[in-house]
N, C-alpha and C. Protein backbone atom coordinates (compact mmCIF):
# COMPACT_ATOMS: atom_id res chain seq x y z
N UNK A 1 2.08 29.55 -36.23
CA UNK A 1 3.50 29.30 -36.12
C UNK A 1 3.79 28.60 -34.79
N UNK A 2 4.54 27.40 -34.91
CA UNK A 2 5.12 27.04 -33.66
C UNK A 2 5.88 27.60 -33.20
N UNK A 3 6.37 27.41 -31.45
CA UNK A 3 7.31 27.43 -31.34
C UNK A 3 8.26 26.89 -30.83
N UNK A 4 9.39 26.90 -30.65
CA UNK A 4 10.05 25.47 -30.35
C UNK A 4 9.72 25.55 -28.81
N UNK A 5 10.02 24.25 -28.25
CA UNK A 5 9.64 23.85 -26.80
C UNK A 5 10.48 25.04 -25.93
N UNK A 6 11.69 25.21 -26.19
CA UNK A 6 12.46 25.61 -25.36
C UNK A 6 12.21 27.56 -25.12
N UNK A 7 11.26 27.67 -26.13
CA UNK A 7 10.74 29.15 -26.10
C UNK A 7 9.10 29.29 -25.33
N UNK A 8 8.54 28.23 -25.53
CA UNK A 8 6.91 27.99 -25.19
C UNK A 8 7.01 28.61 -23.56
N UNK A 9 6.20 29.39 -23.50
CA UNK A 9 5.88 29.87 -21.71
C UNK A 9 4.98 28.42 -21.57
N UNK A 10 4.64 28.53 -20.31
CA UNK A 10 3.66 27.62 -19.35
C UNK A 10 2.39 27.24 -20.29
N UNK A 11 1.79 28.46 -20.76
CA UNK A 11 0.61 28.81 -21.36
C UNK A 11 0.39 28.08 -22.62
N UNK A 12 2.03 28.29 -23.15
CA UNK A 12 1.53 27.54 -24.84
C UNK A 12 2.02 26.51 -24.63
N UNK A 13 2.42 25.82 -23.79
CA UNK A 13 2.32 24.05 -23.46
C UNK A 13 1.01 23.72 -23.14
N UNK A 14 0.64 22.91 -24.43
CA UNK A 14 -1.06 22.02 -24.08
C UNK A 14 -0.52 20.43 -24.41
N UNK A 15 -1.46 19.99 -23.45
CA UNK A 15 -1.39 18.64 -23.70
C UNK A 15 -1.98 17.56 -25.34
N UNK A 16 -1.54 16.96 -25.68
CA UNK A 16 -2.08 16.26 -26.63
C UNK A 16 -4.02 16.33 -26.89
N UNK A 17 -4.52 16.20 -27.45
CA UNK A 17 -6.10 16.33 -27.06
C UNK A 17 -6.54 14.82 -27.32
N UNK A 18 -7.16 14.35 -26.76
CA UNK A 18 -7.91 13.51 -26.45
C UNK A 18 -9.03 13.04 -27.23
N UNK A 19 -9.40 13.82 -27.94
CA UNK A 19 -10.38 13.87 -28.94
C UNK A 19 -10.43 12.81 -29.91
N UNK A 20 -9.23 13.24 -30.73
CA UNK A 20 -8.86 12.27 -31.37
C UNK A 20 -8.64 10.62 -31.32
N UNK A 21 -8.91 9.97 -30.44
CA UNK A 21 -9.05 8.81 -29.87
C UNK A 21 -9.93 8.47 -29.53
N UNK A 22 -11.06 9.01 -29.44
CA UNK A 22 -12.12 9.02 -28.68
C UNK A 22 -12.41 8.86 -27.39
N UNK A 23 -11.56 9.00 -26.92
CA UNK A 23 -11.30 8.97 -25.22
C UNK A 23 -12.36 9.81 -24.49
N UNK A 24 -12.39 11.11 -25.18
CA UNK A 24 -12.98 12.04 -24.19
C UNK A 24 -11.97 12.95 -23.36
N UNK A 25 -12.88 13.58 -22.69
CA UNK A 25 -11.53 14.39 -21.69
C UNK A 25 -12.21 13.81 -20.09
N UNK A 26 -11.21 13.71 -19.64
CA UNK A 26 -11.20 12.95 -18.11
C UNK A 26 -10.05 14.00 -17.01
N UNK A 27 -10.71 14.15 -16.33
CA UNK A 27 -10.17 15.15 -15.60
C UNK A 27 -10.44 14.88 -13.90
N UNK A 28 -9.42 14.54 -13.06
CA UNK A 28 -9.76 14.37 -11.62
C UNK A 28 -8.88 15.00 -10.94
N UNK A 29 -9.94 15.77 -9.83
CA UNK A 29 -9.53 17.13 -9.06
C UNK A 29 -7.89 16.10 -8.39
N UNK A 30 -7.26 17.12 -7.98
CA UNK A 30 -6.43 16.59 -6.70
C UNK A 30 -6.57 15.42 -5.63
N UNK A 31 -7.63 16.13 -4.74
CA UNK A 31 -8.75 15.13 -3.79
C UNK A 31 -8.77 13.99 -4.66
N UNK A 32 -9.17 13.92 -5.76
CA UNK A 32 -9.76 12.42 -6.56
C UNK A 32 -8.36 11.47 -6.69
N UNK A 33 -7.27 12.38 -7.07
CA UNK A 33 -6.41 11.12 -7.25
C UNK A 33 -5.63 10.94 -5.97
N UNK A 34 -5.70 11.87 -5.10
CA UNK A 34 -5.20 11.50 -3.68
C UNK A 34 -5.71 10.08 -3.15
N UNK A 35 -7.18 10.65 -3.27
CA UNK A 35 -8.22 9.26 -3.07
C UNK A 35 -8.06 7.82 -3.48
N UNK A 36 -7.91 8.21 -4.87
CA UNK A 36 -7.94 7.02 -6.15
C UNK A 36 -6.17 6.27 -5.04
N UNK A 37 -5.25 7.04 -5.05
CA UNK A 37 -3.79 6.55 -4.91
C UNK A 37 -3.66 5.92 -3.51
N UNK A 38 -4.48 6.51 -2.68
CA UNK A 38 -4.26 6.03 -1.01
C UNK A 38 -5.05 4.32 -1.03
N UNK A 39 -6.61 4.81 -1.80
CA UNK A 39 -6.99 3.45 -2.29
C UNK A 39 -6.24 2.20 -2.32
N UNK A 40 -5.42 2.15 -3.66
CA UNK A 40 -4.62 1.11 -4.58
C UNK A 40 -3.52 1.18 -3.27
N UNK A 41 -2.79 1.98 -2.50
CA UNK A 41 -1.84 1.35 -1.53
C UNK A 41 -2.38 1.20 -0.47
N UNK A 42 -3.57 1.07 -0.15
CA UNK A 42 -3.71 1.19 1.34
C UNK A 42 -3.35 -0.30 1.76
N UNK A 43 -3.75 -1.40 0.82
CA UNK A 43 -3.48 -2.81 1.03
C UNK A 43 -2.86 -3.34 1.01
N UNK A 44 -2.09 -3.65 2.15
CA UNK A 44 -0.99 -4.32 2.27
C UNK A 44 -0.93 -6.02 2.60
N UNK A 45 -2.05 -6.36 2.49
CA UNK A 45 -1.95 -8.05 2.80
C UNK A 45 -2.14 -8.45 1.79
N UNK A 46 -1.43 -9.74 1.43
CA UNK A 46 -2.02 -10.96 0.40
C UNK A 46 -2.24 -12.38 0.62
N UNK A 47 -2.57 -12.89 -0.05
CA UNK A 47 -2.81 -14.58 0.22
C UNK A 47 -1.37 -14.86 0.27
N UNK A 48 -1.30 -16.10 1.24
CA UNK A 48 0.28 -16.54 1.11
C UNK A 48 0.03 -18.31 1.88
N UNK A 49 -0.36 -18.95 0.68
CA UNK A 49 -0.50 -20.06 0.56
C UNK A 49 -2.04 -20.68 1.54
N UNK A 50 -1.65 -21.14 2.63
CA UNK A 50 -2.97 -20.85 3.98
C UNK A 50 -2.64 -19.56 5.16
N UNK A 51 -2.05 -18.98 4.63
CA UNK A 51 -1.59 -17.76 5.52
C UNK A 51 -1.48 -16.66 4.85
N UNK A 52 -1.49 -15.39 5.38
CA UNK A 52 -1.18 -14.13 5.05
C UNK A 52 0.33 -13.20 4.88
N UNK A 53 -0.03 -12.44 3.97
CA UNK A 53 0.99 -12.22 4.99
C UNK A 53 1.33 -10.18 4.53
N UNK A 54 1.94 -9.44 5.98
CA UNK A 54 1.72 -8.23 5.49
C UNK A 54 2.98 -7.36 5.24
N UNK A 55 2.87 -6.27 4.49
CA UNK A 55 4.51 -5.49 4.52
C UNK A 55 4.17 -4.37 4.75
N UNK A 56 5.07 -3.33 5.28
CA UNK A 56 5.16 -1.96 5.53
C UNK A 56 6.55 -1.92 5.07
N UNK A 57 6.97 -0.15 5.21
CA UNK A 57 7.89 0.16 5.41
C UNK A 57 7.53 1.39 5.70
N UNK A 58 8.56 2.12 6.44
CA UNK A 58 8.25 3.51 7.18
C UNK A 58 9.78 4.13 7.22
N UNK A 59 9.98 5.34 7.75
CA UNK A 59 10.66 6.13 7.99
C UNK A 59 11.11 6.75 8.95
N UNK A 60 10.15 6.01 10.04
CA UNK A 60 10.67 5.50 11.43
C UNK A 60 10.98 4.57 11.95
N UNK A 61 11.38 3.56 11.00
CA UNK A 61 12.23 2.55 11.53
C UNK A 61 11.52 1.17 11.31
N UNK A 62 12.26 0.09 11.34
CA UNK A 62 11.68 -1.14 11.60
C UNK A 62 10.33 -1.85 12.35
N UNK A 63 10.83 -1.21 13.56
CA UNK A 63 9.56 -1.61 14.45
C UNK A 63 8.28 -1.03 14.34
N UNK A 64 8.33 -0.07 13.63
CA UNK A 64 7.28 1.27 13.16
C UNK A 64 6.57 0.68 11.82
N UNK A 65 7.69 -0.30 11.06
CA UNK A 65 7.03 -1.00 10.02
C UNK A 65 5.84 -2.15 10.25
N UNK A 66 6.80 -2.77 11.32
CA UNK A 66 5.70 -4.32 11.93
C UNK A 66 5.01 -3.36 12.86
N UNK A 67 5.01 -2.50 13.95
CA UNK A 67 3.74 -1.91 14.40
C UNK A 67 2.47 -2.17 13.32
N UNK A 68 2.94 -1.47 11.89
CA UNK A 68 1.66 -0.92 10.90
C UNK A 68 1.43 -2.44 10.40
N UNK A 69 2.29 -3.29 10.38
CA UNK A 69 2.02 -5.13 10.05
C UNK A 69 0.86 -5.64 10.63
N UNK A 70 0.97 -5.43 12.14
CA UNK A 70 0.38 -5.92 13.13
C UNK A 70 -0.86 -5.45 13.06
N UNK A 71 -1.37 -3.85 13.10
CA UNK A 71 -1.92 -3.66 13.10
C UNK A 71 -2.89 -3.68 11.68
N UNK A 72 -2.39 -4.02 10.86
CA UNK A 72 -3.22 -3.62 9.27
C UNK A 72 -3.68 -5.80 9.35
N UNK A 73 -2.83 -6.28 10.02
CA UNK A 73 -3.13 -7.93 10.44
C UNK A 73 -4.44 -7.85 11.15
N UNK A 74 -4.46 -7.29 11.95
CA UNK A 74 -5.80 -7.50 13.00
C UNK A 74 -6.98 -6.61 12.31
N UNK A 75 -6.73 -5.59 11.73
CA UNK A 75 -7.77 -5.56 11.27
C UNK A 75 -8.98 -6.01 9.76
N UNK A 76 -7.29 -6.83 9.43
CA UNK A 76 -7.74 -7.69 8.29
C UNK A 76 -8.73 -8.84 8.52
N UNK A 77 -8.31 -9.66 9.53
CA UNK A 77 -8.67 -10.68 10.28
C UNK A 77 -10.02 -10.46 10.98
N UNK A 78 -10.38 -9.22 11.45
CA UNK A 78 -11.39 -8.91 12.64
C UNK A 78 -12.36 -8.24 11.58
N UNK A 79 -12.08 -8.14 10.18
CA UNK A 79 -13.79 -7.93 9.43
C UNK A 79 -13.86 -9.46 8.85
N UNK A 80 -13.33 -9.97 9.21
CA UNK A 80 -13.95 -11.82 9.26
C UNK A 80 -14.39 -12.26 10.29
N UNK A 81 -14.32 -11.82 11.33
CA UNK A 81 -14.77 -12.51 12.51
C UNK A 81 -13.35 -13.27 13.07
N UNK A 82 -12.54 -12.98 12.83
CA UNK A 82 -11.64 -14.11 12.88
C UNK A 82 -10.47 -13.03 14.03
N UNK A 83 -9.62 -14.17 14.10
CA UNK A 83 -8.14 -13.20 15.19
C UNK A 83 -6.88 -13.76 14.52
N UNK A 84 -6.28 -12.47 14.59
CA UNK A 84 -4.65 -12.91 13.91
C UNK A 84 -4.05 -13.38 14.78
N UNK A 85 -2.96 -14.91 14.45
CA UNK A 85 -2.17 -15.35 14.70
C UNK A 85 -0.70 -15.15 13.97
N UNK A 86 0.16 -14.83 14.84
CA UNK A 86 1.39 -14.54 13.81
C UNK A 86 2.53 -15.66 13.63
N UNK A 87 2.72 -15.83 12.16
CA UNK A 87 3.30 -17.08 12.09
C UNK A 87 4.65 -17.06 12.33
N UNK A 88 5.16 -15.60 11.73
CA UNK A 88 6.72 -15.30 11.28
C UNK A 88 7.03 -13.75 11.38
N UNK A 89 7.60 -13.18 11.43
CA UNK A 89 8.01 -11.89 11.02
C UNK A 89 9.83 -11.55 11.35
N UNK A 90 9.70 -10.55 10.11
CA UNK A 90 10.92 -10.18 9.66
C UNK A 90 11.11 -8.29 9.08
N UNK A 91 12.64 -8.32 9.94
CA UNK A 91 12.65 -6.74 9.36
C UNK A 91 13.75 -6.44 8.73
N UNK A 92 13.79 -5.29 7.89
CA UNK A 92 14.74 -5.10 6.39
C UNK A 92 15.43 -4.00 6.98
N UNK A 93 16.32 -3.32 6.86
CA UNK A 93 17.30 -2.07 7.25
C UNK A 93 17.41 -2.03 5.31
N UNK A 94 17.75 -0.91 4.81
CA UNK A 94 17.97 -0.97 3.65
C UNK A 94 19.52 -0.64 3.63
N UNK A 95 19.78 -0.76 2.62
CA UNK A 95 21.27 -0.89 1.90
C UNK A 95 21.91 0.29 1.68
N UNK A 96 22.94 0.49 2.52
CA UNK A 96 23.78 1.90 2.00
C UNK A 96 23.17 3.49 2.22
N UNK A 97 21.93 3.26 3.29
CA UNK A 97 21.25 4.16 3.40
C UNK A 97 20.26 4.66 2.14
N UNK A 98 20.25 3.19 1.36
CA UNK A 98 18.97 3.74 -0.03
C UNK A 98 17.11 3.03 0.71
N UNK A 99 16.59 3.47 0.37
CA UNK A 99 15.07 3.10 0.97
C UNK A 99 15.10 3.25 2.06
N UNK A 100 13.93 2.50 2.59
CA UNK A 100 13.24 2.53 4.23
C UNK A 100 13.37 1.66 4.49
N UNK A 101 13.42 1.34 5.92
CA UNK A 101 13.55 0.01 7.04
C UNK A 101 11.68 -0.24 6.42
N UNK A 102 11.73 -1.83 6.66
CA UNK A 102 10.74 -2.21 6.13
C UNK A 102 10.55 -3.98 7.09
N UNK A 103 9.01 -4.26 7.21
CA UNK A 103 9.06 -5.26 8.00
C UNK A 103 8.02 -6.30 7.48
N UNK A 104 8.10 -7.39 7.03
CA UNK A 104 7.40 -8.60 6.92
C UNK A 104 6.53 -9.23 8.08
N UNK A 105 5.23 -9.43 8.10
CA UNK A 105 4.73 -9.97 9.16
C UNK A 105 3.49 -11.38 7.90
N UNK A 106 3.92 -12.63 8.59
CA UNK A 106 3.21 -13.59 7.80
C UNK A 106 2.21 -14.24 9.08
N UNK A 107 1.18 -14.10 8.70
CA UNK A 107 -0.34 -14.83 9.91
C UNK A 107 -1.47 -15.31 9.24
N UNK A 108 -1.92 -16.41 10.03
CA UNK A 108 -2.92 -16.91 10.31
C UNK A 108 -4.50 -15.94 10.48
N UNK A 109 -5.56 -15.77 9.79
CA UNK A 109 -6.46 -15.81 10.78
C UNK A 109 -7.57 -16.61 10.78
N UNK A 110 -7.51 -16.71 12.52
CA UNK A 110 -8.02 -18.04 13.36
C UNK A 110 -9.28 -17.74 14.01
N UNK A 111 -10.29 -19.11 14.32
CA UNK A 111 -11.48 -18.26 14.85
C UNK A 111 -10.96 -18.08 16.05
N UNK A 112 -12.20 -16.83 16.77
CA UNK A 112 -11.52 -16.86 18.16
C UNK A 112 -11.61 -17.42 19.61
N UNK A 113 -12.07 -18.42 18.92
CA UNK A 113 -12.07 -19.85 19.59
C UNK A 113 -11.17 -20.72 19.52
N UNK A 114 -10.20 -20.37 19.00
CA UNK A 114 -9.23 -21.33 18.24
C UNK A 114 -7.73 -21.47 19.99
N UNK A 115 -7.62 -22.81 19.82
CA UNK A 115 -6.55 -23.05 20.98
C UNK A 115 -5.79 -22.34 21.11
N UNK A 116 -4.88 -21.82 20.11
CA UNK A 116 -3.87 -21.52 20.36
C UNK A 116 -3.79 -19.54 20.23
N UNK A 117 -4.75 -19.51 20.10
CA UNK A 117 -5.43 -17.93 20.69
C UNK A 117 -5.56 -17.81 22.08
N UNK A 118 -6.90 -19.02 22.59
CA UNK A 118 -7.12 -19.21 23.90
C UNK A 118 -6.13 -19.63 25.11
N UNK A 119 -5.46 -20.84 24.38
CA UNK A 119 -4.37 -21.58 25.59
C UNK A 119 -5.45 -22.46 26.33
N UNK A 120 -6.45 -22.60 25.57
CA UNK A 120 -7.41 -23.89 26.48
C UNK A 120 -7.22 -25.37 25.74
């Protein structure tokens, strides 16, 4: 006998089974999808034409956003061998107090030999 949802304790809620699809059962601890999730956001740069370019946003503010710009820039740049140059940057306040201050940083990276690194 069923019973309706609104009577079911914790216990007699099961999930669909898997079986039937042939899926299998797939199961990842906590740790795993913490892992799996920090993964997929940790990257914040993309191609942006011959330049980069990076975003944050934080909850301490604007400058706290391009701090994490700057820094997630240089170390993008420095497992190439290369040094960030910054082309542009920009910061967001959000609207009506909805979201986070958030900051755009768009760069170059240059070898570090490059003039306008050096000033030679």
């Amino acid at each position: 006998m069923k019973l309706p949802l609104s009577k079911m304790t914790r216990t007699d809620r099961k999930l669909p089974s898997t079986e039937a699809t042939g899926c299998g059962k797939v199961a990842f601890s906590p740790l795993a999808t913490l892992v799996l999730l920090l993964a997929c956001a940790h990257e914040h740069i993309q191609p942006y034409g011959d330049k980069y370019i990076a975003t944050h946003s934080s909850l301490w503010g604007q400058t706290e956003a391009l701090n994490e710009c700057v820094k997630d820039a240089n170390e993008y740049c420095s497992r190439q061998g290369r040094r960030m140059l910054p082309a542009s940057e920009e910061g967001h306040q959000p609207q009506n107090g909805r979201g986070r201050p958030s900051a755009v940083l768009v760069f170059w990276c240059v070898s570090p030999d490059d003039p306008s690194i050096t000033g030679k």
